[in-house]
Protein backbone atom coordinates (compact mmCIF):
# COMPACT_ATOMS: atom_id res chain seq x y z
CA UNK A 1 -15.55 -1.46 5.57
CA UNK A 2 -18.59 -1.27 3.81
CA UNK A 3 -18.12 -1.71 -0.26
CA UNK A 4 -21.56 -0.92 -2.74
CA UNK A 5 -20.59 -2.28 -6.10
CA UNK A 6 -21.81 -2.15 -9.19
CA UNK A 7 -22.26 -4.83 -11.79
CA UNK A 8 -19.71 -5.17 -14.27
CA UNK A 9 -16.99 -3.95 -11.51
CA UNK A 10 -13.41 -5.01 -12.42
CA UNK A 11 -13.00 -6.82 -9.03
CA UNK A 12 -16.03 -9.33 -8.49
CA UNK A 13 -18.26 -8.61 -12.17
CA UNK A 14 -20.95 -8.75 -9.74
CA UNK A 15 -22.83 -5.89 -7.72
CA UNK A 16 -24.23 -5.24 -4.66
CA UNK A 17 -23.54 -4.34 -0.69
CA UNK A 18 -20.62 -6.25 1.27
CA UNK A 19 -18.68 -6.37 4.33
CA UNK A 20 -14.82 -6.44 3.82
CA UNK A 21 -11.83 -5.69 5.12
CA UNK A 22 -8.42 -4.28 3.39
CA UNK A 23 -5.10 -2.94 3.82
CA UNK A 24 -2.38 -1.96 1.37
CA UNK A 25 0.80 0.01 1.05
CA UNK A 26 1.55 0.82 -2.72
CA UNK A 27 4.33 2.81 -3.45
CA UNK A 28 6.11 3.65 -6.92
CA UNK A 29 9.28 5.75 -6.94
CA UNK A 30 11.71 6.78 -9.14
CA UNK A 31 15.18 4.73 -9.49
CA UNK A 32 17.28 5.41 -6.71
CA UNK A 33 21.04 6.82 -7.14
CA UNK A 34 23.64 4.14 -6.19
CA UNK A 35 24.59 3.94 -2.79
CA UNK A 36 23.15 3.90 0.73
CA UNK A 37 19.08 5.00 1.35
CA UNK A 38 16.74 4.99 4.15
CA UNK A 39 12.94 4.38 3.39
CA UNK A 40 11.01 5.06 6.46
CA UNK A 41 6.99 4.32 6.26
CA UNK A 42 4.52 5.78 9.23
CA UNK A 43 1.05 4.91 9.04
CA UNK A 44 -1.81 5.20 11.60
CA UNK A 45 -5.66 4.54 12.10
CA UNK A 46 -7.95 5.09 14.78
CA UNK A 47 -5.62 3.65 17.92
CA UNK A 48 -3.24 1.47 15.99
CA UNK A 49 -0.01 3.34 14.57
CA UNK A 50 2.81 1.60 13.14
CA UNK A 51 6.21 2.22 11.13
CA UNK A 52 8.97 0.75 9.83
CA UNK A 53 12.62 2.05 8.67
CA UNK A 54 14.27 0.04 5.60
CA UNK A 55 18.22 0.53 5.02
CA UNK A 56 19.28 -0.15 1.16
CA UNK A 57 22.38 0.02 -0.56
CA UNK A 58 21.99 0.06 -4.12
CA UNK A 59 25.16 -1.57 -6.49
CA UNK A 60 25.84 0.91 -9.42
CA UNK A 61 24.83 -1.26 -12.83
């Protein structure tokens, strides 16, 4: 990935043209009900796919 910056940026202050790479999964939900949930996450790019299935209880308070 190709980044152009500018100067004063919040990540490096500095600006400019660089080579990086990143990834990242954010992911903000509201609380879940007590009890037994399934978060499943799919994701793909060019030839690569993944995914991944998450099984949570949540205790009542």
């Amino acid at each position: 990935m190709r980044i152009i910056a500018v100067d004063g940026n919040p990540l490096s202050q500095d600006g400019g043209r660089f080579l990086t790479k990143g990834c990242g999964l954010w992911v903000q939900m509201e609380p879940l009900a007590p009890g037994s949930h399934t978060l499943s996450i799919r994701g793909a790019s060019g030839s690569f796919a993944t995914g991944v299935d998450y099984k949570l209880q949540v205790a009542a308070g």
